[in-house]
PDB file of N, CA and C in Angstrom:
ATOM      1  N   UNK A   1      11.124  -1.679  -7.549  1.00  0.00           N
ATOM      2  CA  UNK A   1      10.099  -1.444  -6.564  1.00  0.00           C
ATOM      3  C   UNK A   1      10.771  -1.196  -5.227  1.00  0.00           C
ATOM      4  N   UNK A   2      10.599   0.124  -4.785  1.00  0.00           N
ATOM      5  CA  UNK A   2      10.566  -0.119  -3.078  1.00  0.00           C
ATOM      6  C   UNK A   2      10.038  -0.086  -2.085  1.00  0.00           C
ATOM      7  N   UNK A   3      10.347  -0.820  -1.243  1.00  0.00           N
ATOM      8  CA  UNK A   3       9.373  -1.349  -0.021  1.00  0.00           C
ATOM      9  C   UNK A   3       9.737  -0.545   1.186  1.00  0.00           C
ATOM     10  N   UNK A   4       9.142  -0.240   1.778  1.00  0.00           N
ATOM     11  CA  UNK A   4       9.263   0.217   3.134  1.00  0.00           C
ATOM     12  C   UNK A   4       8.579  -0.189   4.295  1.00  0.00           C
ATOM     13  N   UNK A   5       8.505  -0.251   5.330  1.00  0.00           N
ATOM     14  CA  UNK A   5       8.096  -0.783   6.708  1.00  0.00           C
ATOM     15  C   UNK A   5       8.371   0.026   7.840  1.00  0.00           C
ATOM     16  N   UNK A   6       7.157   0.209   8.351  1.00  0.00           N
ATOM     17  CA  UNK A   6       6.675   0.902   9.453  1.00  0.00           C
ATOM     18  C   UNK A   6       7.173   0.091  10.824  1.00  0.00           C
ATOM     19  N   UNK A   7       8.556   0.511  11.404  1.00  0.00           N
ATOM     20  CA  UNK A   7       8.678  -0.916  12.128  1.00  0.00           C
ATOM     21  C   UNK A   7       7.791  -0.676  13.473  1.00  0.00           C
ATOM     22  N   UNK A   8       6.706  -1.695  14.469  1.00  0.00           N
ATOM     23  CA  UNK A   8       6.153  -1.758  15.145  1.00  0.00           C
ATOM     24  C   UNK A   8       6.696  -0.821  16.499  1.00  0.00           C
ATOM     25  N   UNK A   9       8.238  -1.162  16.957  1.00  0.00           N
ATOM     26  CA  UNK A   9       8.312  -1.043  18.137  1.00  0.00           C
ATOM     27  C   UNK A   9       9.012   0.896  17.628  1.00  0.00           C
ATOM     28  N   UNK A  10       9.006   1.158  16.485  1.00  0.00           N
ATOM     29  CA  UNK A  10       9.640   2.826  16.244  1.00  0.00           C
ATOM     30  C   UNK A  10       8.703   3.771  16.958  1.00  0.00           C
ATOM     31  N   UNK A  11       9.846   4.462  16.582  1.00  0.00           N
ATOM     32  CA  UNK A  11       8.743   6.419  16.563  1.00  0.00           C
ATOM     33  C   UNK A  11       7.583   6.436  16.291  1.00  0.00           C
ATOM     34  N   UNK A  12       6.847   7.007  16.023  1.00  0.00           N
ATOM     35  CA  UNK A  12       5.336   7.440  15.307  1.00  0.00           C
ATOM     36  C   UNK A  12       6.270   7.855  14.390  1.00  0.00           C
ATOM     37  N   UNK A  13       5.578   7.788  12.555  1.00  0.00           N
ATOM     38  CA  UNK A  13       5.897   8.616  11.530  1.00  0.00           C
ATOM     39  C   UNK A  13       4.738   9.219  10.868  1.00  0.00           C
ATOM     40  N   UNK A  14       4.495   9.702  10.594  1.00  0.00           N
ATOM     41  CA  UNK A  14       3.427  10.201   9.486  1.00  0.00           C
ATOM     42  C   UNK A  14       3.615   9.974   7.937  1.00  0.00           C
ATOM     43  N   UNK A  15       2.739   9.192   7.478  1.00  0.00           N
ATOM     44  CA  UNK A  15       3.013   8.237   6.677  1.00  0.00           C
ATOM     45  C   UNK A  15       2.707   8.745   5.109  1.00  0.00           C
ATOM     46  N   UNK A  16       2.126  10.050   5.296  1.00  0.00           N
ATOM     47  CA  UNK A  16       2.016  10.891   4.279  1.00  0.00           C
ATOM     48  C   UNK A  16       3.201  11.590   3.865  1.00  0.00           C
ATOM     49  N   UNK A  17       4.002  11.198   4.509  1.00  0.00           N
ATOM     50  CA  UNK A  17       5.452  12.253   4.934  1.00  0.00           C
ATOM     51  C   UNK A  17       6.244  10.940   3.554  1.00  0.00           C
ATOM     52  N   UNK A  18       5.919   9.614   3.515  1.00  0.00           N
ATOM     53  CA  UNK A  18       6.382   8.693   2.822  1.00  0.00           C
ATOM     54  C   UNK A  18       6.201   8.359   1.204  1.00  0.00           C
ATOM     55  N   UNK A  19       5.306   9.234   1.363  1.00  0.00           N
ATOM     56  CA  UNK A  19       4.329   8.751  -0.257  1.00  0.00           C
ATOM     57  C   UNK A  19       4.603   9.786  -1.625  1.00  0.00           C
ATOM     58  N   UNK A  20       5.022   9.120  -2.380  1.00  0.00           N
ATOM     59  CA  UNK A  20       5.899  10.126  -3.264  1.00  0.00           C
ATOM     60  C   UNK A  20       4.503  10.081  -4.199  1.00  0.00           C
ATOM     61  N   UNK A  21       4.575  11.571  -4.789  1.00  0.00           N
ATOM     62  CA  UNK A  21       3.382  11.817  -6.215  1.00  0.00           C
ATOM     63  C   UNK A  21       3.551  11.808  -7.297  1.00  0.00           C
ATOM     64  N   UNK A  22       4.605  11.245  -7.540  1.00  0.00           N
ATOM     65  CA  UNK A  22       5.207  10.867  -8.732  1.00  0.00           C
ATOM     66  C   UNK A  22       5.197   9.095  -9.197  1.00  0.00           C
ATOM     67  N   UNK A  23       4.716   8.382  -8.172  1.00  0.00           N
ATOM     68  CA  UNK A  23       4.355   6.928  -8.174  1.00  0.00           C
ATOM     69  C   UNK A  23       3.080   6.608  -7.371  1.00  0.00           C
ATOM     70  N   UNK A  24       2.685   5.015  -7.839  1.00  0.00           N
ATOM     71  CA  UNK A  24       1.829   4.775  -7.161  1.00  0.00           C
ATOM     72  C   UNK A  24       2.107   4.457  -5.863  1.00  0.00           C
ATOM     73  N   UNK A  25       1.733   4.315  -4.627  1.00  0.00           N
ATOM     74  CA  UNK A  25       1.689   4.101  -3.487  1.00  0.00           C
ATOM     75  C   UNK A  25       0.945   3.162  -2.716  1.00  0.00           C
ATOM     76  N   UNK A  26       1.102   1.987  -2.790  1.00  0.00           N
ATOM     77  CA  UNK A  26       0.367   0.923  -1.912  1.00  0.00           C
ATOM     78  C   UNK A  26       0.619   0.361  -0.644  1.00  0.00           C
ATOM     79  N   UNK A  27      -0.536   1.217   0.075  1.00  0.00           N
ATOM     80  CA  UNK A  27      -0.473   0.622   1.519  1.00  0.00           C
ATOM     81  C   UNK A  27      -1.263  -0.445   2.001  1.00  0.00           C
ATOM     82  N   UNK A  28      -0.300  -1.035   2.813  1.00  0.00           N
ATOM     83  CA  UNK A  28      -0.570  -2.543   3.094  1.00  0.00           C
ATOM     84  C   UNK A  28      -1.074  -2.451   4.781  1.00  0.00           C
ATOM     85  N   UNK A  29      -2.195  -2.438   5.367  1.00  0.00           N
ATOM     86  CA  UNK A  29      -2.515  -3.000   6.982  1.00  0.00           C
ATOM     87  C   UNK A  29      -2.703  -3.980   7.201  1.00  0.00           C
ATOM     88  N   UNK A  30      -2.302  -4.445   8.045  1.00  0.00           N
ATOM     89  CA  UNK A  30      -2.022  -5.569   8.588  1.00  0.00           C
ATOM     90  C   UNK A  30      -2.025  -7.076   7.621  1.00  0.00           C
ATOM     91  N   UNK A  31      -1.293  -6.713   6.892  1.00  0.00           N
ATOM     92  CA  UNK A  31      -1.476  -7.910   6.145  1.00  0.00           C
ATOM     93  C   UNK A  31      -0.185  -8.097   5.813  1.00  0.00           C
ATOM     94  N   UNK A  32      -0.013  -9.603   5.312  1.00  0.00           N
ATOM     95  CA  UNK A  32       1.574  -9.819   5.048  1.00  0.00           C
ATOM     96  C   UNK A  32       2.406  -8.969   3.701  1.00  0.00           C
ATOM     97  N   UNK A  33       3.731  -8.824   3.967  1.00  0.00           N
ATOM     98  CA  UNK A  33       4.324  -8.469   2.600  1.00  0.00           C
ATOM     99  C   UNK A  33       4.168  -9.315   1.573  1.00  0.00           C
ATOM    100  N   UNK A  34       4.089  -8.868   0.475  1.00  0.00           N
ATOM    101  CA  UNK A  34       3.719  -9.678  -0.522  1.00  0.00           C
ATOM    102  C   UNK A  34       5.347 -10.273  -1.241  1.00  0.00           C
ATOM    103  N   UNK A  35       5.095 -11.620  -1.956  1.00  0.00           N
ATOM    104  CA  UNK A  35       6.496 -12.209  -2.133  1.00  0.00           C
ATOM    105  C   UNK A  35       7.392 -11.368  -2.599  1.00  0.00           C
ATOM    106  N   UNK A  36       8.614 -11.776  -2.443  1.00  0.00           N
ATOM    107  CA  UNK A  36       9.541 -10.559  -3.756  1.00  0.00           C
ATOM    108  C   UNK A  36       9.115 -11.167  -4.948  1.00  0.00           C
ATOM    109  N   UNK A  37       9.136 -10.212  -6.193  1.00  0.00           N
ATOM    110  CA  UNK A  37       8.899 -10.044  -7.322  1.00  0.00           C
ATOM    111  C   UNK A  37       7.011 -10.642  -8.061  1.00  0.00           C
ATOM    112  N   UNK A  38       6.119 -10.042  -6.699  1.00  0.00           N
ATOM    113  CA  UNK A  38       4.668 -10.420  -6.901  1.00  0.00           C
ATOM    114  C   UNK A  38       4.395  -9.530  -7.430  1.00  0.00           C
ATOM    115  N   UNK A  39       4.767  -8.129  -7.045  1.00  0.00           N
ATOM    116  CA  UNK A  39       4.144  -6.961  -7.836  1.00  0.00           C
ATOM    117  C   UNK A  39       5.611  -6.127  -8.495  1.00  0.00           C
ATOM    118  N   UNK A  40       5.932  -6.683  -9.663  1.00  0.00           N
ATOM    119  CA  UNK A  40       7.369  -6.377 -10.019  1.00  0.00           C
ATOM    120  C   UNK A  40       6.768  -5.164 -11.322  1.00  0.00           C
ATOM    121  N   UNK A  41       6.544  -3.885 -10.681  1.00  0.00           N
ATOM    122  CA  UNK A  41       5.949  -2.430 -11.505  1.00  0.00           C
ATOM    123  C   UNK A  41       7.237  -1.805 -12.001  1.00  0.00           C
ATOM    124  N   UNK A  42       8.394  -2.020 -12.004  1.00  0.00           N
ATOM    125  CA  UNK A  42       9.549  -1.357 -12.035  1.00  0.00           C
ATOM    126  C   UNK A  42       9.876  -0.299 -10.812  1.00  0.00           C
ATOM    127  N   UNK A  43       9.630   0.788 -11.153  1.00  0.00           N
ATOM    128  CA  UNK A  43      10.066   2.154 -10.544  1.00  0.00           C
ATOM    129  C   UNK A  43       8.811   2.975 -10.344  1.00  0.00           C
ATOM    130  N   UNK A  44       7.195   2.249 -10.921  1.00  0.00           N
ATOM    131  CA  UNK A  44       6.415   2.924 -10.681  1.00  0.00           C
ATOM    132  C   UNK A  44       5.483   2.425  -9.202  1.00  0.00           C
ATOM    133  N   UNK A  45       6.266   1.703  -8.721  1.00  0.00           N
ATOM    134  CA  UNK A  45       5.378   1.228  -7.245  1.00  0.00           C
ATOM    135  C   UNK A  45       6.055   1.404  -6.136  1.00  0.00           C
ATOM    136  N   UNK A  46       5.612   1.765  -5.170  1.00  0.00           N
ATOM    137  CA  UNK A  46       5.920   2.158  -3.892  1.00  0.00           C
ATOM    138  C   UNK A  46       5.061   1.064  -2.714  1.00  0.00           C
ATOM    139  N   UNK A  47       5.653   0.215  -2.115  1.00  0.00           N
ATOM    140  CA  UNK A  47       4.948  -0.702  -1.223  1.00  0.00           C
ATOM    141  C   UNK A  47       5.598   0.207   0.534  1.00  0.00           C
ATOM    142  N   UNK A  48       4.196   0.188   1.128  1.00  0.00           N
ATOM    143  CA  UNK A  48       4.540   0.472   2.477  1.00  0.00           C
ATOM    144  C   UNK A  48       3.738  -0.682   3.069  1.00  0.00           C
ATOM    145  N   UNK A  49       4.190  -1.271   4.272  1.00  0.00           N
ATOM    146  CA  UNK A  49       3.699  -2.048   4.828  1.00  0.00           C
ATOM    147  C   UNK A  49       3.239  -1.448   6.092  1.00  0.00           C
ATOM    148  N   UNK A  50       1.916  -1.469   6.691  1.00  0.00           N
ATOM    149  CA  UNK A  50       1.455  -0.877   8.176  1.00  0.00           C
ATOM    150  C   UNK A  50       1.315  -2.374   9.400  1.00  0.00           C
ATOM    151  N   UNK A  51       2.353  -2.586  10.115  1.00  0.00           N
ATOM    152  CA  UNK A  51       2.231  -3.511  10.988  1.00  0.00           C
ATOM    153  C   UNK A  51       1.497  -3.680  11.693  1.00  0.00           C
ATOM    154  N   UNK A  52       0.571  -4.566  12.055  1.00  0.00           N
ATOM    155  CA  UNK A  52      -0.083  -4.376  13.134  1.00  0.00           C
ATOM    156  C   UNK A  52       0.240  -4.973  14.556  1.00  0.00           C
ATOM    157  N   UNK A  53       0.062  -3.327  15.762  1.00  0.00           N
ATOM    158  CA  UNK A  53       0.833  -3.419  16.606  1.00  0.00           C
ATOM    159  C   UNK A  53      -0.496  -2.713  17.583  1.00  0.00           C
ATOM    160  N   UNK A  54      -0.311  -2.453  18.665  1.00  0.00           N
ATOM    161  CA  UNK A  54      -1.776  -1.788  19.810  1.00  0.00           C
ATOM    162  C   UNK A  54      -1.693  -0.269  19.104  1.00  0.00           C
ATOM    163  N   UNK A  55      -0.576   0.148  19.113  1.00  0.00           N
ATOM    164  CA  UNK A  55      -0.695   1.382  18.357  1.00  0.00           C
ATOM    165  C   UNK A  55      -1.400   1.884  17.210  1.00  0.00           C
ATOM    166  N   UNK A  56      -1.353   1.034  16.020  1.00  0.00           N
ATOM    167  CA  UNK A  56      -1.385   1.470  15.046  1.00  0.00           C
ATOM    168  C   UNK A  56      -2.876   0.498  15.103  1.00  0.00           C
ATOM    169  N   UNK A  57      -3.073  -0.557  15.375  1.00  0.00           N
ATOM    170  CA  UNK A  57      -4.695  -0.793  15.637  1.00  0.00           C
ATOM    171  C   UNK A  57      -5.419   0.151  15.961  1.00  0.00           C
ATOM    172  N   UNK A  58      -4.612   0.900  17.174  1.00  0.00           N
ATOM    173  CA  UNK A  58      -5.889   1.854  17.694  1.00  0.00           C
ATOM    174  C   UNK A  58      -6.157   3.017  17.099  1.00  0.00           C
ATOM    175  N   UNK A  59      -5.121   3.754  15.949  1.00  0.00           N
ATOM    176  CA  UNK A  59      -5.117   4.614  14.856  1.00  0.00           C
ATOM    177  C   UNK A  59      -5.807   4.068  14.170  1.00  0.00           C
ATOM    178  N   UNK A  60      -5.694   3.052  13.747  1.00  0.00           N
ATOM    179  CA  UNK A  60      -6.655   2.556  12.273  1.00  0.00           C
ATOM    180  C   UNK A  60      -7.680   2.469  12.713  1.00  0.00           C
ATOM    181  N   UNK A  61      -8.395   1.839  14.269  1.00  0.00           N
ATOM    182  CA  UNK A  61      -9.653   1.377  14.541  1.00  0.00           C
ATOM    183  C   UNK A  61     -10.491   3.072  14.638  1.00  0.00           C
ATOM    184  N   UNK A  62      -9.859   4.120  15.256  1.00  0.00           N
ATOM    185  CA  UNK A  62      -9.933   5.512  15.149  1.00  0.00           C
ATOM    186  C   UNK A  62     -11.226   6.283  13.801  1.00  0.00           C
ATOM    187  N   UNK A  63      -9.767   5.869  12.954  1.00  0.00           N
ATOM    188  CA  UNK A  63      -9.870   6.860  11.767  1.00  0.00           C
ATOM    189  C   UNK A  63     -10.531   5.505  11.128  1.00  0.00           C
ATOM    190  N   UNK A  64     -11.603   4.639  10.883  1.00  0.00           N
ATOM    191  CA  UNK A  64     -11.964   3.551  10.528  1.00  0.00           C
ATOM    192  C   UNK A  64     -11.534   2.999   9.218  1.00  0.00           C
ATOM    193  N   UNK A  65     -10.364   2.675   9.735  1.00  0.00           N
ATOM    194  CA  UNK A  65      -9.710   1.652   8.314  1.00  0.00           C
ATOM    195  C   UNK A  65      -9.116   0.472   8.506  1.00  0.00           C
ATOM    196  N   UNK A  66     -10.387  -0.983   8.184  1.00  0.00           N
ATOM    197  CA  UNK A  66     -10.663  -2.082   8.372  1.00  0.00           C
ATOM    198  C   UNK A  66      -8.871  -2.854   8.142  1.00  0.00           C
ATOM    199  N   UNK A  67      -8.578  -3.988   9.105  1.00  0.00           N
ATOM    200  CA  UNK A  67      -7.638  -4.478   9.201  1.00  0.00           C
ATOM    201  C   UNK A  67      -8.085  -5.960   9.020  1.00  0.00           C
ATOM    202  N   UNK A  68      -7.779  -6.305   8.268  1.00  0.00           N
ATOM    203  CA  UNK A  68      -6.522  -6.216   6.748  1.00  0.00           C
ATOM    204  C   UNK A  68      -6.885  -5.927   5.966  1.00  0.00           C
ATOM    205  N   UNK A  69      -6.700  -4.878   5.414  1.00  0.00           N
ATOM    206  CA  UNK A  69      -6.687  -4.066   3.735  1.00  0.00           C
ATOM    207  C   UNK A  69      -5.647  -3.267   3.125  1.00  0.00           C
ATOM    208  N   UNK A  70      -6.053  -2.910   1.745  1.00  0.00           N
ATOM    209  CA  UNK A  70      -5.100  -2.098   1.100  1.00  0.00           C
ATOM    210  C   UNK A  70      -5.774  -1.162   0.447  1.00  0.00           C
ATOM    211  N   UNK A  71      -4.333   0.015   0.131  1.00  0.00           N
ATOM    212  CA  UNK A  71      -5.153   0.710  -0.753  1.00  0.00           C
ATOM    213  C   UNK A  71      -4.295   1.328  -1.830  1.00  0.00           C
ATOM    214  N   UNK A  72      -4.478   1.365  -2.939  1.00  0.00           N
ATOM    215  CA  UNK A  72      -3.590   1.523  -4.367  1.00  0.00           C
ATOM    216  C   UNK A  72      -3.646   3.226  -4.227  1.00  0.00           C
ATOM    217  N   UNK A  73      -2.559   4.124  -4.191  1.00  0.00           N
ATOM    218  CA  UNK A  73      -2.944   5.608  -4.380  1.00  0.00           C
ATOM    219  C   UNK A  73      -2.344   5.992  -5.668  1.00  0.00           C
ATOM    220  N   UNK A  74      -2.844   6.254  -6.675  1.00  0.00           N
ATOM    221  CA  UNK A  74      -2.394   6.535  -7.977  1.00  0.00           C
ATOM    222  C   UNK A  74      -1.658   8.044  -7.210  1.00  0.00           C
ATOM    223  N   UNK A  75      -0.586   8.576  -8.537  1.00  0.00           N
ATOM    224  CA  UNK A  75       0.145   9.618  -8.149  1.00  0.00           C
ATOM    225  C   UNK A  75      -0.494  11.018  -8.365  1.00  0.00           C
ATOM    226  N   UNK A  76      -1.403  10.968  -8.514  1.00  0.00           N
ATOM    227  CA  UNK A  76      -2.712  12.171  -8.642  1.00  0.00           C
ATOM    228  C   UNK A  76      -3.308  12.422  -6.700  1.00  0.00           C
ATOM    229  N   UNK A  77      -3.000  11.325  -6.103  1.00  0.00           N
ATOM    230  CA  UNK A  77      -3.765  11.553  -4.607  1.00  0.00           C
ATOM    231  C   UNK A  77      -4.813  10.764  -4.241  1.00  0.00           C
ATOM    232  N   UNK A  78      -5.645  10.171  -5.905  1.00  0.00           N
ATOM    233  CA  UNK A  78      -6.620   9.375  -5.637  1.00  0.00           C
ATOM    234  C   UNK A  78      -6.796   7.823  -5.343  1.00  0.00           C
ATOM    235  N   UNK A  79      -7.433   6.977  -4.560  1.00  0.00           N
ATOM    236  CA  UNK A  79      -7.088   5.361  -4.473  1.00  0.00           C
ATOM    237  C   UNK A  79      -7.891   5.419  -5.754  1.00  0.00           C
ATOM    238  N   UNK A  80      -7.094   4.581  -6.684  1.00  0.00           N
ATOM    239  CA  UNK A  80      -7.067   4.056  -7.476  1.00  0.00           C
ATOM    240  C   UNK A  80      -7.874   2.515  -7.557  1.00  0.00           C
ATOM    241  N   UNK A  81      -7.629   1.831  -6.047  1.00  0.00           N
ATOM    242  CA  UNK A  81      -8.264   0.609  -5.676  1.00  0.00           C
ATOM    243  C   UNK A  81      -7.612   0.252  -4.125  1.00  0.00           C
ATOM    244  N   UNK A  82      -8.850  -0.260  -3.770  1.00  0.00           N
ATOM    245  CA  UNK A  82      -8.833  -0.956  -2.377  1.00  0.00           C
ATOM    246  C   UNK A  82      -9.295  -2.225  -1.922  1.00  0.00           C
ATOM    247  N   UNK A  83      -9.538  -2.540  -0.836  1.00  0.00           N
ATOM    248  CA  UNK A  83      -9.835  -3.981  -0.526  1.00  0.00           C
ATOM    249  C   UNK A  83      -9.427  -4.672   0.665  1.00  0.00           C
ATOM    250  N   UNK A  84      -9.829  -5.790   1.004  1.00  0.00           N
ATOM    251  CA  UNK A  84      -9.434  -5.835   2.268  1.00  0.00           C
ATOM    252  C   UNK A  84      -8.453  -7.481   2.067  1.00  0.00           C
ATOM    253  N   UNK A  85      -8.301  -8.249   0.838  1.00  0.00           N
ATOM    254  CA  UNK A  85      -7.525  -9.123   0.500  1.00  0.00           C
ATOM    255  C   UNK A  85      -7.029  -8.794  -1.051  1.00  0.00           C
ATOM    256  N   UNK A  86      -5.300  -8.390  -0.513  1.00  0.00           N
ATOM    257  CA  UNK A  86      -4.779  -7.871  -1.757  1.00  0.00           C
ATOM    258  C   UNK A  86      -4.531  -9.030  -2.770  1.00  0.00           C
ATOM    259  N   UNK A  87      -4.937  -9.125  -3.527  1.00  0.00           N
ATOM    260  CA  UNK A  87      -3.904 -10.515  -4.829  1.00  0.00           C
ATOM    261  C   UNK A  87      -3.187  -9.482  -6.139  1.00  0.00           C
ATOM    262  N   UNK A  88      -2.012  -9.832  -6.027  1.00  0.00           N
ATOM    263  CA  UNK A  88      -1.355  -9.305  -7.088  1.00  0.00           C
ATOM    264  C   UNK A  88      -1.849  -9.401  -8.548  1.00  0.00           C
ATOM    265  N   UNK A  89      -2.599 -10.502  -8.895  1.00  0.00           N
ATOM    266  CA  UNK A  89      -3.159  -9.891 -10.429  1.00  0.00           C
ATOM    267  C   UNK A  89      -4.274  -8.799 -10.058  1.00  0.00           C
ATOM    268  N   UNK A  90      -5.013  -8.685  -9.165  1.00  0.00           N
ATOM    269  CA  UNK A  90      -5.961  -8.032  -9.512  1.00  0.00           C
ATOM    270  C   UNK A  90      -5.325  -6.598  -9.268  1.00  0.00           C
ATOM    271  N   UNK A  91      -4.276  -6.201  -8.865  1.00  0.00           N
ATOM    272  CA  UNK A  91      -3.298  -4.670  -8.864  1.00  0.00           C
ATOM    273  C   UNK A  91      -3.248  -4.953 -10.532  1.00  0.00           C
ATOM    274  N   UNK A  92      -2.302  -5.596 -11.069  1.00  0.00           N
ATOM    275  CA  UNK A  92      -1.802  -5.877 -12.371  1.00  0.00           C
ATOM    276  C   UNK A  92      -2.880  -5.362 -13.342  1.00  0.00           C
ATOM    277  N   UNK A  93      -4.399  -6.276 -13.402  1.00  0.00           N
ATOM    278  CA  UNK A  93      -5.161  -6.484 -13.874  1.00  0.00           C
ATOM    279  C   UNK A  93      -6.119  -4.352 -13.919  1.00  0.00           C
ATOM    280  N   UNK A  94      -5.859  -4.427 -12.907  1.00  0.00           N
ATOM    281  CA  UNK A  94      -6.169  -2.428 -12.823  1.00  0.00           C
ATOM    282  C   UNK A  94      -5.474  -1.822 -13.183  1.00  0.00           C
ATOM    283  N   UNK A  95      -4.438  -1.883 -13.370  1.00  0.00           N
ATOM    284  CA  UNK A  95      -2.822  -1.037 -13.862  1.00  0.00           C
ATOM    285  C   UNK A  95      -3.258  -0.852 -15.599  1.00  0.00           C
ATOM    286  N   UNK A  96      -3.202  -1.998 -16.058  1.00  0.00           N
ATOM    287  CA  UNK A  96      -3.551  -2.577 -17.102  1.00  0.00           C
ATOM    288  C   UNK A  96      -5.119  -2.014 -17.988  1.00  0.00           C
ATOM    289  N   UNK A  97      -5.964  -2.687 -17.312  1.00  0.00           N
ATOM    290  CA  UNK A  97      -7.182  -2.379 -18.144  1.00  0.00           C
ATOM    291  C   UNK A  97      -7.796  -0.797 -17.729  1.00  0.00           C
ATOM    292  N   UNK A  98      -7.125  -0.093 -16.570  1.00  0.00           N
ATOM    293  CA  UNK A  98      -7.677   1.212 -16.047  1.00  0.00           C
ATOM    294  C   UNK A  98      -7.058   2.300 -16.720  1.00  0.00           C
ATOM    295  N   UNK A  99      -5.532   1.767 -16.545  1.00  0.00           N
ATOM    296  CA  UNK A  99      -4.503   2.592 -16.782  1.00  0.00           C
ATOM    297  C   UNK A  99      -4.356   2.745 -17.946  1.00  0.00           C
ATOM    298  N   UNK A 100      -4.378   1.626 -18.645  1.00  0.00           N
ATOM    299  CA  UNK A 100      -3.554   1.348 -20.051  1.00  0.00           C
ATOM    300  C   UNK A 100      -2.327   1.413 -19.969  1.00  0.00           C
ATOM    301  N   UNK A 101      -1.794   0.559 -19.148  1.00  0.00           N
ATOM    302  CA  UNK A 101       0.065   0.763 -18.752  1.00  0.00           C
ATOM    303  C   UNK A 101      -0.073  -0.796 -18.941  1.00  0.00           C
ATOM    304  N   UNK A 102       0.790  -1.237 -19.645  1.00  0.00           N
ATOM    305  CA  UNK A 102       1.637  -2.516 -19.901  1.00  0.00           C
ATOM    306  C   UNK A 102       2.580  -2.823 -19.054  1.00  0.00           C
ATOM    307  N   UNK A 103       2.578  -3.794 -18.074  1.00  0.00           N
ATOM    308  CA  UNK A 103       3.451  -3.709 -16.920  1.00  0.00           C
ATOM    309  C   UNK A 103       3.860  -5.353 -17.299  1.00  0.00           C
TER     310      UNK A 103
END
């Protein structure tokens, strides 16, 4: 799995610029990183974390996307699943009974 982080005090990035379509993609706002080995997908997960900072509040408060949430982007483009309190079985538990992937 790799993780990436939006660090607060950087550049602006465009975060679409980050998201590979060949994996899933889960973005994290303002919410904590999740432990090492909580969501252990192998090579099919991509964790970005969105810090929350005045900046990126005022982007998210903008484009209205509630802080703290997530959102699962299957490698098709579509969220797959969202929410505004992530728990690692319930990713698992969608992977699983949606997907039919044995993780």
């Amino acid at each position: 799995m790799a993780a990436s982080q939006v660090v607060a005090t950087g550049a602006l990035e465009d975060l679409f610029q980050r998201l590979s379509d060949t994996h899933f993609n889960l973005i994290l706002f303002g919410q904590q990183p999740l432990p090492e080995g909580a969501m252990d997908f192998g090579d099919l997960l991509r964790i970005h974390v969105i810090p929350r900072d005045p900046v990126n509040d005022e982007e998210l408060a903008r484009v209205q996307i509630p802080q703290p949430s997530f959102y699962l982007i299957r490698p098709d483009g579509y969220v797959g699943l969202c929410g505004t309190r992530l728990e690692a079985g319930g990713v698992r538990s969608y992977v699983s009974q949606k997907l039919h992937l044995s993780i």
